[in-house]
Protein backbone atom coordinates (compact mmCIF):
# COMPACT_ATOMS: atom_id res chain seq x y z
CA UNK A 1 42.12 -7.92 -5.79
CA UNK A 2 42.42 -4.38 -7.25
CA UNK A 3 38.21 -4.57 -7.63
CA UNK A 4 37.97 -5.27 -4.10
CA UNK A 5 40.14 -2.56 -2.84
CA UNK A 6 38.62 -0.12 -5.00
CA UNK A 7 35.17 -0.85 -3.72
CA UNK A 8 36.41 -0.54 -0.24
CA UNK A 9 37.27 2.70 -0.93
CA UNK A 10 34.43 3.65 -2.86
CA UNK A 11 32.46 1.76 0.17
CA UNK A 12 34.78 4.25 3.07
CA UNK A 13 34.31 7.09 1.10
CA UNK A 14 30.33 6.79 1.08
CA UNK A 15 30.14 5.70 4.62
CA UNK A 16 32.46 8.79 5.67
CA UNK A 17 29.73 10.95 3.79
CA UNK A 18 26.94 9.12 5.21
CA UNK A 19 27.84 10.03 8.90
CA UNK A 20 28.30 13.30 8.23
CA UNK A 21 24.79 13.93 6.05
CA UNK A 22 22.76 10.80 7.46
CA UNK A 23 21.53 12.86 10.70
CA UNK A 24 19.45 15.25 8.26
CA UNK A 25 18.82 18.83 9.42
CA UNK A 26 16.36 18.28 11.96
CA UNK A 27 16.60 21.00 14.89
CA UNK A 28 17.37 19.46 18.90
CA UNK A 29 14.22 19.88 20.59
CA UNK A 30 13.62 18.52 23.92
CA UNK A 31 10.91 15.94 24.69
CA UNK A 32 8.79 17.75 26.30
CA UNK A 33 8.05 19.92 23.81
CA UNK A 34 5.89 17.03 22.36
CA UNK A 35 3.12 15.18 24.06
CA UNK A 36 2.85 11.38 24.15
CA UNK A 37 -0.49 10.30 22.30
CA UNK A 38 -2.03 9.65 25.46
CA UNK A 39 -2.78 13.56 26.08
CA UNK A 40 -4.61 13.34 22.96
CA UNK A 41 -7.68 12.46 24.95
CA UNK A 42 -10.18 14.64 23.28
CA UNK A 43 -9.71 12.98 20.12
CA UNK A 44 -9.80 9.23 21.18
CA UNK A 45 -11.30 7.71 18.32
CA UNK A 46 -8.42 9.27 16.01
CA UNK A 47 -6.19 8.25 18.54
CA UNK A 48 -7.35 4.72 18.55
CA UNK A 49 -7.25 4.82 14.47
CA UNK A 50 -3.19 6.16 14.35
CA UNK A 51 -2.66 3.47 17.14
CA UNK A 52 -3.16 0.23 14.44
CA UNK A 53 -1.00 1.90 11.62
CA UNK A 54 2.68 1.94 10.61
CA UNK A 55 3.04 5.50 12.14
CA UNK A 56 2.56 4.55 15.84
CA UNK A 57 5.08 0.98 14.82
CA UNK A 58 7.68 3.10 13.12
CA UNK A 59 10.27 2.25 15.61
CA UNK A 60 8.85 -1.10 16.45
CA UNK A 61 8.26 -2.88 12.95
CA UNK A 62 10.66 -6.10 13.29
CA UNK A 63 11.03 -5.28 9.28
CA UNK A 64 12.32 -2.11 9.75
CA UNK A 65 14.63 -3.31 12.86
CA UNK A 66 16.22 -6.04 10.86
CA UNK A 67 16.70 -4.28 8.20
CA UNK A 68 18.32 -1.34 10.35
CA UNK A 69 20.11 -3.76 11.62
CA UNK A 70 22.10 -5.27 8.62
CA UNK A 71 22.36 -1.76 7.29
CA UNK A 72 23.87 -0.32 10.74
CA UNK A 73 26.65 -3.68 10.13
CA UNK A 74 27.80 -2.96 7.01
CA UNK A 75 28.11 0.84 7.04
CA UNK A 76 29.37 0.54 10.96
CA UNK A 77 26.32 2.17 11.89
CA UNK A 78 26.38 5.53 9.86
CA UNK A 79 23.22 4.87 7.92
CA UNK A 80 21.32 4.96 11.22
CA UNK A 81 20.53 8.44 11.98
CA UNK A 82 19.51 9.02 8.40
CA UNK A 83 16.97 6.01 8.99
CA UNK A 84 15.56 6.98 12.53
CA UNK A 85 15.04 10.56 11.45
CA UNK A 86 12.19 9.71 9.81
CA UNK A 87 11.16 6.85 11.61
CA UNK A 88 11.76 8.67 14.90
CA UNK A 89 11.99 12.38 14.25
CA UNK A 90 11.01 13.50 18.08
CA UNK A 91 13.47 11.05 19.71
CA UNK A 92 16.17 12.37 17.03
CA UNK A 93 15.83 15.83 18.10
CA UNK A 94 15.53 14.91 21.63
CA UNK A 95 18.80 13.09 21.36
CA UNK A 96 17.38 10.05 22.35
CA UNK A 97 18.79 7.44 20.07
CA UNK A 98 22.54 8.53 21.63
CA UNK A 99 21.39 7.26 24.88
CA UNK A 100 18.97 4.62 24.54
CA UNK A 101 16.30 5.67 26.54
CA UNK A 102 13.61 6.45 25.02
CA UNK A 103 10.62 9.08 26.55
CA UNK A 104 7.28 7.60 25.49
CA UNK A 105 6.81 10.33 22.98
CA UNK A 106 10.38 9.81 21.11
CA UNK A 107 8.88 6.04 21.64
CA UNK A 108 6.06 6.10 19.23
CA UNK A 109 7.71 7.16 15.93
CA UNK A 110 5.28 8.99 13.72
CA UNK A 111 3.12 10.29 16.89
CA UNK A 112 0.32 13.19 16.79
CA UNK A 113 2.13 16.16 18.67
CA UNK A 114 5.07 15.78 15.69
CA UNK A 115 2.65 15.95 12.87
CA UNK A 116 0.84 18.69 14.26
CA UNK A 117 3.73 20.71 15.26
CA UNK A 118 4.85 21.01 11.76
CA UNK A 119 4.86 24.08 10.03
CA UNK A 120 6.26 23.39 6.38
CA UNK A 121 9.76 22.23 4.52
CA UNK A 122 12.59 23.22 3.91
CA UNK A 123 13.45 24.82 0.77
CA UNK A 124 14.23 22.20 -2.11
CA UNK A 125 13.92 18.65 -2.92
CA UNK A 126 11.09 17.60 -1.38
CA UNK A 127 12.02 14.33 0.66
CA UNK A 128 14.26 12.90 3.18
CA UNK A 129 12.46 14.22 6.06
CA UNK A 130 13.37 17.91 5.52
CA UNK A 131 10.50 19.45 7.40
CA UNK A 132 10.17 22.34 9.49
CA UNK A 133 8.97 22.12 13.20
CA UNK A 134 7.78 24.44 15.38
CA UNK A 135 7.02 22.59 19.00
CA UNK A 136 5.40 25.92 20.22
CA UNK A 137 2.17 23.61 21.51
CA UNK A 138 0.31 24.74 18.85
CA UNK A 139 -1.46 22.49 16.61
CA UNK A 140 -2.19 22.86 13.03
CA UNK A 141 -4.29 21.08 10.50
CA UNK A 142 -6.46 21.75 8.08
CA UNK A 143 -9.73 23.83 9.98
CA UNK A 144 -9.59 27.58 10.00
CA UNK A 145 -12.18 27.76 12.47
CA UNK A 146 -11.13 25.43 15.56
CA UNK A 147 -10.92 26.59 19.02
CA UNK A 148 -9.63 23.96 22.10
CA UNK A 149 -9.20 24.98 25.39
CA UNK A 150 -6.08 22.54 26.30
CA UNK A 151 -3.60 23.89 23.72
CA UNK A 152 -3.53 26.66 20.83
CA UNK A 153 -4.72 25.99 17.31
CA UNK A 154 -4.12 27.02 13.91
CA UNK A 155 -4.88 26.46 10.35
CA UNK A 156 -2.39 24.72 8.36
CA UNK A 157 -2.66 24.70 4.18
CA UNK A 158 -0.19 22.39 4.25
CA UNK A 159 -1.44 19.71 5.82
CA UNK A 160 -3.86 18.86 3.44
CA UNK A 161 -1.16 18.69 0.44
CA UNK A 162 0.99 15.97 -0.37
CA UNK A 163 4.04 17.37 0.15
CA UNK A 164 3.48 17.04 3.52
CA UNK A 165 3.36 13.56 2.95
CA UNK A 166 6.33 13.60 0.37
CA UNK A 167 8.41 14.82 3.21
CA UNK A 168 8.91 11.10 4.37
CA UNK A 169 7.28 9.41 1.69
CA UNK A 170 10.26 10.34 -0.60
CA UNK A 171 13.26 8.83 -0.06
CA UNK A 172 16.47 9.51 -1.78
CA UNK A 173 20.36 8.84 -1.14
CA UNK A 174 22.22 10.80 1.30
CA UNK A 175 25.28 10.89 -0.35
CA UNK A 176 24.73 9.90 -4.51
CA UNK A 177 20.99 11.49 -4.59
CA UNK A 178 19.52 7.92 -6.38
CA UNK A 179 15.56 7.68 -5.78
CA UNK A 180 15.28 4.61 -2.69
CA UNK A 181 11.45 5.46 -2.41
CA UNK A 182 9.07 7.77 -4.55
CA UNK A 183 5.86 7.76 -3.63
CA UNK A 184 5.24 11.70 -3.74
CA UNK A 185 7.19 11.41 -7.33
CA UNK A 186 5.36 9.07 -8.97
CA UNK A 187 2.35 10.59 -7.62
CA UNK A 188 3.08 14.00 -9.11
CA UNK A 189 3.70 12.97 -12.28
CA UNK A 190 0.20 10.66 -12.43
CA UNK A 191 -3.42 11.91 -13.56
CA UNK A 192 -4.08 11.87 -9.95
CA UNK A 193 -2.12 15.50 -9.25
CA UNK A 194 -3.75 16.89 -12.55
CA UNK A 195 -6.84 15.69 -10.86
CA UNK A 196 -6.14 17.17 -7.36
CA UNK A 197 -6.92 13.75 -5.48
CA UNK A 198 -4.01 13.63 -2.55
CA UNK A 199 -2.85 11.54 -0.33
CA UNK A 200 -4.79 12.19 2.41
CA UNK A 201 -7.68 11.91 -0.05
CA UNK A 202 -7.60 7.80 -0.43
CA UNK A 203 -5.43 7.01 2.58
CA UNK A 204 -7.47 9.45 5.22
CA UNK A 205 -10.90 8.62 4.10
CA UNK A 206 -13.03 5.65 5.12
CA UNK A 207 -12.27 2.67 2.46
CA UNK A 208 -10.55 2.50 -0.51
CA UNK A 209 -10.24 5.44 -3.16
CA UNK A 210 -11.51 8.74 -2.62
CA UNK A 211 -14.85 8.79 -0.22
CA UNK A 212 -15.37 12.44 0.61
CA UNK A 213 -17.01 14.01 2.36
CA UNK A 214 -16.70 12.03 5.08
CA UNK A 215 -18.71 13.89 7.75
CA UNK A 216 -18.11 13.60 11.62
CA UNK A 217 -16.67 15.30 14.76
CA UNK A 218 -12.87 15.72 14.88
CA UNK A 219 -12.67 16.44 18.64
CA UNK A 220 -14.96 15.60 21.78
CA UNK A 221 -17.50 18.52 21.92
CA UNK A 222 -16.61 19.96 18.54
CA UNK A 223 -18.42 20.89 15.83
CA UNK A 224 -20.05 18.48 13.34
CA UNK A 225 -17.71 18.76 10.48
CA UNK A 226 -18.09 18.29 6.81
CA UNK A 227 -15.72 16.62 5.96
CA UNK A 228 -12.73 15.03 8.66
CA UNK A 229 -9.74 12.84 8.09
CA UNK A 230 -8.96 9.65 9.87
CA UNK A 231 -5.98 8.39 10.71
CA UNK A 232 -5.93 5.25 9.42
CA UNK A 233 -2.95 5.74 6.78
CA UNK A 234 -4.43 2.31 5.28
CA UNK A 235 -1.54 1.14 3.44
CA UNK A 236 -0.56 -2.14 2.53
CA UNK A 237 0.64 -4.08 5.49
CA UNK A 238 -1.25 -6.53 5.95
CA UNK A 239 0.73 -8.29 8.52
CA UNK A 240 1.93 -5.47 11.06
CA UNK A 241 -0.83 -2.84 10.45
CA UNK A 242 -4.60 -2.83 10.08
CA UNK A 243 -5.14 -5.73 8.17
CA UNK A 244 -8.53 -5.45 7.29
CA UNK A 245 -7.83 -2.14 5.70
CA UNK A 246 -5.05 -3.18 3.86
CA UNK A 247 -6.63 -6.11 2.24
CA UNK A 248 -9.35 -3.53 1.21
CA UNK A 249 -6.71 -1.28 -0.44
CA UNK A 250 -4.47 -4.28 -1.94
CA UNK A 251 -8.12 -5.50 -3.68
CA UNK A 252 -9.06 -2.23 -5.27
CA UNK A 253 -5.39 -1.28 -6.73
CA UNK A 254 -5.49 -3.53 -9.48
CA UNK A 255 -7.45 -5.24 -11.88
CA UNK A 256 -6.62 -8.82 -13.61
CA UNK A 257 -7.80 -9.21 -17.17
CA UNK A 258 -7.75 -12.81 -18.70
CA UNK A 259 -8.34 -13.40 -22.62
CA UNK A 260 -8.08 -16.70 -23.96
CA UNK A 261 -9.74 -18.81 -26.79
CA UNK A 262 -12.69 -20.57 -26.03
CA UNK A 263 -12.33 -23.73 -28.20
CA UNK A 264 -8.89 -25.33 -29.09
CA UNK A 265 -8.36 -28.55 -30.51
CA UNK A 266 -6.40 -31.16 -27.98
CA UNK A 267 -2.84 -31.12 -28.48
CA UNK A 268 -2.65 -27.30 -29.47
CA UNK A 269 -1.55 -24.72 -27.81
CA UNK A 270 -3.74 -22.42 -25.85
CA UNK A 271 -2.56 -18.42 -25.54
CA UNK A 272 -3.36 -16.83 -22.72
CA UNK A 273 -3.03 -12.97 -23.06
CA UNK A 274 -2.71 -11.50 -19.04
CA UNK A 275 -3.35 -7.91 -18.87
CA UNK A 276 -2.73 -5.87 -15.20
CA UNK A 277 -4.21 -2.54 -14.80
CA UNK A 278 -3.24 -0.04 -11.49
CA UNK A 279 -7.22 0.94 -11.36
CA UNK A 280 -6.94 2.36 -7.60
CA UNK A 281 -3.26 3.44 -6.70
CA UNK A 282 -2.34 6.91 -7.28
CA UNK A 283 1.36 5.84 -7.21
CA UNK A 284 3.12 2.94 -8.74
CA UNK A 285 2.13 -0.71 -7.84
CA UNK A 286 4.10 -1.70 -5.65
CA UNK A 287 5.31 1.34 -4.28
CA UNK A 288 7.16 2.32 -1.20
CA UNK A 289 10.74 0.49 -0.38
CA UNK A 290 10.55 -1.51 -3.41
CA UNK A 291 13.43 -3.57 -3.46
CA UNK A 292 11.66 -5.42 -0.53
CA UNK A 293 8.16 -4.97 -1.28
CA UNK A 294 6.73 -8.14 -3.53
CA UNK A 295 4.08 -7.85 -6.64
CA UNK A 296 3.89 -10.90 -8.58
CA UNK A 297 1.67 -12.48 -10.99
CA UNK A 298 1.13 -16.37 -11.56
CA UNK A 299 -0.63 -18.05 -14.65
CA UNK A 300 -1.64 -21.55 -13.75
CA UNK A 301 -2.94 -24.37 -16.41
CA UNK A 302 -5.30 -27.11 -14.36
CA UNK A 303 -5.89 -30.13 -16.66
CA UNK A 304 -8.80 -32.29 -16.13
CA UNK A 305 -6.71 -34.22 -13.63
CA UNK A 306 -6.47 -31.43 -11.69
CA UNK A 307 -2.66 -31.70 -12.51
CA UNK A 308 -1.52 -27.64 -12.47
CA UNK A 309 1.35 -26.00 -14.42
CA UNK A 310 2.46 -23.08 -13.65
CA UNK A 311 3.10 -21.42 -16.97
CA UNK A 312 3.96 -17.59 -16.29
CA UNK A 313 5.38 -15.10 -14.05
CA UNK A 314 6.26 -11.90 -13.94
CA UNK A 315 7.50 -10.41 -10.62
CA UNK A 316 7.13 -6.40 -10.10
CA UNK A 317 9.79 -4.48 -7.58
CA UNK A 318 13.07 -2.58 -7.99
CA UNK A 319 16.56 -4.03 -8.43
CA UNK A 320 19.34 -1.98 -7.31
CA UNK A 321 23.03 -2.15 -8.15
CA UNK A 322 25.97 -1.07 -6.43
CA UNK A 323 28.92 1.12 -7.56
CA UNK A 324 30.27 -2.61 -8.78
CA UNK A 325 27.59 -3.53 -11.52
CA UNK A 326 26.60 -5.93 -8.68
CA UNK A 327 22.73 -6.71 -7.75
CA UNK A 328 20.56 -6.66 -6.48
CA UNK A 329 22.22 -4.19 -4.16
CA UNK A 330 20.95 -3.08 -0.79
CA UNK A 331 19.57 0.72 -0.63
CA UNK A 332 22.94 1.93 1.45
CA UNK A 333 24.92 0.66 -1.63
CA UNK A 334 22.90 1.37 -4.70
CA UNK A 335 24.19 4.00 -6.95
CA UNK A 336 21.57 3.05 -10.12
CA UNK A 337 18.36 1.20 -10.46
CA UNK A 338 19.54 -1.97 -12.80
CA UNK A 339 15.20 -2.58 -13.10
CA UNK A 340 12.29 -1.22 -12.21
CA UNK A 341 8.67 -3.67 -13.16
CA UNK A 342 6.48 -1.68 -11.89
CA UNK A 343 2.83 -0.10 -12.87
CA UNK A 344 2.42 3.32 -13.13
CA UNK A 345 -1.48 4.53 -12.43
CA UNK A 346 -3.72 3.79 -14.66
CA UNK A 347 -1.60 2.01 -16.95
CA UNK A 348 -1.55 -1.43 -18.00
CA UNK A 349 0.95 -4.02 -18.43
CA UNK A 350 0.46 -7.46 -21.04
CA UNK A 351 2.09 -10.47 -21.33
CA UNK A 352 1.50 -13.59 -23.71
CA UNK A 353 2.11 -17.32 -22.26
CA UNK A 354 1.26 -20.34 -23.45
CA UNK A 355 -0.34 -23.78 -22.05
CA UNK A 356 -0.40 -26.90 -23.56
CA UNK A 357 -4.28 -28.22 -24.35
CA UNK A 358 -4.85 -31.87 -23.56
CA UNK A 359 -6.40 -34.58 -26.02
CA UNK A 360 -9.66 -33.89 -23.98
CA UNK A 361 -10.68 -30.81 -21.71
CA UNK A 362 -11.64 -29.00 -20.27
CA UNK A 363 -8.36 -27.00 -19.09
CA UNK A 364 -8.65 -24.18 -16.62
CA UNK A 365 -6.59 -21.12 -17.01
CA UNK A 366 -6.31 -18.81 -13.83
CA UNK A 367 -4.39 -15.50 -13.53
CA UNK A 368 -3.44 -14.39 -10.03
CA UNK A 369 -2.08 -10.98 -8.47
CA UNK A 370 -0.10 -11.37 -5.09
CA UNK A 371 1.56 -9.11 -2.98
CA UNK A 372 3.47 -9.44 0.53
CA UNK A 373 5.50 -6.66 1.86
CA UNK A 374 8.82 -8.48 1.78
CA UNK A 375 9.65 -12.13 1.42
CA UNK A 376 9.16 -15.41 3.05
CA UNK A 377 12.91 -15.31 3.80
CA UNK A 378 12.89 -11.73 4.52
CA UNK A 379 10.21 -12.45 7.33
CA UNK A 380 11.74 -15.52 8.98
CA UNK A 381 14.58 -13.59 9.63
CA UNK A 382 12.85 -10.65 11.27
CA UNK A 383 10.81 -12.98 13.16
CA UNK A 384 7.64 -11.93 12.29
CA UNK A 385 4.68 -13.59 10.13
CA UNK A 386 3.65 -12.31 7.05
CA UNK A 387 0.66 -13.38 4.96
CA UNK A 388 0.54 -13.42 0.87
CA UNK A 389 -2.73 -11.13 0.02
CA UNK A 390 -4.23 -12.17 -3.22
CA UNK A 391 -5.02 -8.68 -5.01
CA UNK A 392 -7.21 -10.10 -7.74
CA UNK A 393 -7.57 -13.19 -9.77
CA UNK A 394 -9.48 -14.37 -12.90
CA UNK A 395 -10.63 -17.81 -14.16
CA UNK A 396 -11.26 -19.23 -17.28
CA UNK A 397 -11.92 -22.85 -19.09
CA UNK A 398 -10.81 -23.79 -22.31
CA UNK A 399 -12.73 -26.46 -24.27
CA UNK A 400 -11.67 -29.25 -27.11
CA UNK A 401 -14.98 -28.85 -29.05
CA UNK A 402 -18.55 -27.42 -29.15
CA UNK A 403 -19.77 -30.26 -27.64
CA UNK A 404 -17.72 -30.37 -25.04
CA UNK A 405 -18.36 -26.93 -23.61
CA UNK A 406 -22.08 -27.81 -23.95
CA UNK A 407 -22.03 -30.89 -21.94
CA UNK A 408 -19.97 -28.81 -19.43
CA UNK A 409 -22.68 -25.68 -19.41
CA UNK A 410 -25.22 -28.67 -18.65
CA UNK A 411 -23.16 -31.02 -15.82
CA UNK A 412 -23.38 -27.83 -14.03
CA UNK A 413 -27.67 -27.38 -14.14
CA UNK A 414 -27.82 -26.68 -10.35
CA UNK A 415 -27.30 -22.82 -10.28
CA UNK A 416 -29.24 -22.74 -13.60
CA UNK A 417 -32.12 -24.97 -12.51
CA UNK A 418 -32.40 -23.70 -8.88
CA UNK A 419 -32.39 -20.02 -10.26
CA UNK A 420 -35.12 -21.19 -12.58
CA UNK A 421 -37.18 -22.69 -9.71
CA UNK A 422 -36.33 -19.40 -7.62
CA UNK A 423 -37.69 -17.23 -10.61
CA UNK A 424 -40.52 -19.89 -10.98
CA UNK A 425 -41.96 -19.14 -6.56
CA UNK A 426 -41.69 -15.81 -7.06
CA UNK A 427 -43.49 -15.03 -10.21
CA UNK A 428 -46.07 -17.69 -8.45
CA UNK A 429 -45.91 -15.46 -5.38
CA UNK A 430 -47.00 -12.05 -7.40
CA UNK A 431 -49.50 -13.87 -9.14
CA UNK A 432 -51.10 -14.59 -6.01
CA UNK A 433 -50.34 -10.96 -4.69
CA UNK A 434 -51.67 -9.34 -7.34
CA UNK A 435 -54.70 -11.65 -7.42
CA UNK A 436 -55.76 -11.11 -3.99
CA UNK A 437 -55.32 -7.56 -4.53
CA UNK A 438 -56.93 -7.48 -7.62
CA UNK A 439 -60.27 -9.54 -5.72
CA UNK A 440 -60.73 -6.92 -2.64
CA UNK A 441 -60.20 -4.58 -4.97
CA UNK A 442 -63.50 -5.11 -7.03
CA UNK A 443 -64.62 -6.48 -3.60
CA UNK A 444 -64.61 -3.30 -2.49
CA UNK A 445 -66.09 -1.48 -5.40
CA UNK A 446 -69.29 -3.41 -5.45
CA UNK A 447 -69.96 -3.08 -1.87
């Protein structure tokens, strides 16, 4: 009984706190100081890029709503405003969210005349939406040399560093300061900063990694360009943004490596060393809100029954736990990170299981890499559908004896033998060529 008071204390203290820091120190601003994305005419095909990402859904991703939605009911709706600031920064300054109604620029979350209207951050830890805006109608990004005759421009440094992306893609708690998301922090501490590869340098560029230049026009009647971003912001959300992009992303980030014996007599055991490498992700894998997002790996043993056995796991996210020791804890009520199984870039992580060999083989060993961006259960209850990606997956088949991996190499001849009749026609084929060439050629001499 004394426990549970104390944690309602602890529980009225923080949510006190919360309402009085969750609104952030964004200015009031009204509306129509921003433009909806539909004056962004001139630059439709950008346009039509932002309008298939998780900007233009921030205040529409059934994820995000639910979630909002048990936070707002247990912290009796003072987490909100420290949510929507980031999620809806121009109907937060417009006061929007106090009345309901939204205008349909303070309706698309993350939308182009916010972006472009910013001018820097504030002074200190770089996250939690502390940016500075300036909704003067002039827009900023990263040309020095652009002229537009519907609205002043100007050159903007900061728009091609990723602290302008850190702004929201660092999230910390209002009140005890833990780390909810780090995106920006893990990527300044990775090879990727010491390289100078930003954000905007894999998730602004056509496909997956760095692909500069990446030549084109930014605007209708402007100039070709060297180099422009897009505005995909390819993540990985596969089931509420551009899927096709995000599959492409999810399928470079990681590599699977499989090492087990080739031959083992039946009735040993077979060791299966799984090794996962962040090749492609210049933050952790996963990253993002990872208490919610899922990684996990599976290590399956098929007899020659087809009979599979699962015979490994190892799942990769954040646990949270609250002021209680409890867990996992929801982000409103962590105050410590109880684990964290994640993979920094370029590093590696092992693991060792076994599988049981059978009198006779052969037995097939596969190691698989999944991700979704929250659970089954998680997605039910929001109401939306969300498909497992597979990220990468290796294969390989144990044998009982020589002989048997022989007889296996042979039962499968087709490949070899229709490769070998392949090689056989076109050899044939250049033979001929080369003949006929070879005939006109003296042909032609001796005439």
């Amino acid at each position: 009984m004394k426990n549970m008071f104390a944690r309602a204390f602890v529980l009225a203290v923080t949510f006190a706190a919360l309402a009085s820091t969750a609104a952030v120190a964004l200015p009031e601003y009204p509306a129509d100081l921003f433009l909806p994305s539909t004056s962004c005419g001139c630059h439709g095909g950008l346009v039509a890029q932002w309008e298939q990402t998780m900007h233009s859904k921030a205040l529409t991703d059934p994820l995000y709503l639910y979630k909002l939605e048990q936070a707002n009911a247990d912290t009796d709706g003072a987490i909100g405003p420290f949510c929507e600031s980031c999620h809806g920064a121009v109907a937060m300054m417009a006061g929007e969210f106090a009345t309901g109604e939204f205008s349909p620029q303070g309706g698309e979350g993350v939308t182009c005349s916010l972006c472009h209207q910013i001018t820097g951050r504030e002074e200190g830890r770089i996250g939690n939406n502390a940016i500075v805006v300036e909704p003067d109608g002039t827009m900023r990004a990263q040309f020095d040399d652009a002229v537009s005759s519907f609205h002043p421009t100007a050159y903007s440094e900061f728009h091609t560093s990723a602290e302008f992306c850190g702004s929201c893609h660092n999230v910390y708690h209002p009140v005890n300061g833990l780390d909810l998301e780090s995106t920006y922090t893990e990527w300044a501490a990775s090879p990727y900063a010491d390289e100078g590869i930003t954000c905007q340098d894999c998730h602004m560029t056509p496909g997956p990694g760095v692909t500069k230049p990446n030549p084109g026009v930014a605007a209708a009647g402007g100039p070709e360009r060297e180099h422009i971003y897009t505005m995909t912001f390819a993540g990985a959300n596969v089931g509420l943004g551009d899927a096709v992009l995000a599959e492409e992303r999810l399928q470079a980030a990681a590599k699977v490596e499989l090492e087990t014996p080739e031959i083992v007599e039946g009735g040993s055991t077979v060791p299966a060393v799984v090794r996962i490498t962040n090749i492609g992700a210049g933050h952790y894998l996963p990253t993002g809100l990872t208490d919610v997002r899922r990684m996990w790996l599976e290590v399956v043993a098929t007899g020659p029954d087809g009979q599979e056995t699962l015979i490994g796991k190892r799942e990769f996210h954040t646990v949270f736990s609250d002021a209680d020791g409890n867990s996992p804890a929801d982000v409103w009520n962590a105050v410590a990170v109880e684990s964290d199984d994640r993979i920094p870039p370029r590093e590696s992580v092992e693991n060792v299981w076994d599988a049981a060999m059978p009198a006779e083989g052969p037995l097939t060993i596969s190691a698989t890499l999944y991700y979704r961006s929250c659970s089954e259960e998680f997605a039910e209850a929001a109401g939306v559908e969300i498909p497992t990606t597979t990220m990468a997956s290796v294969t390989h088949a144990v044998y009982t004896s020589s002989e048997e991996a022989a007889a296996a190499t042979r039962a499968v001849p087709g490949a070899q033998s229709g490769n070998g009749l392949l090689l056989g026609i076109l050899i044939a084929g250049l033979v001929v060529i080369v003949g006929i060439l070879v005939f006109f050629g003296l042909r032609s001499r001796t005439s």
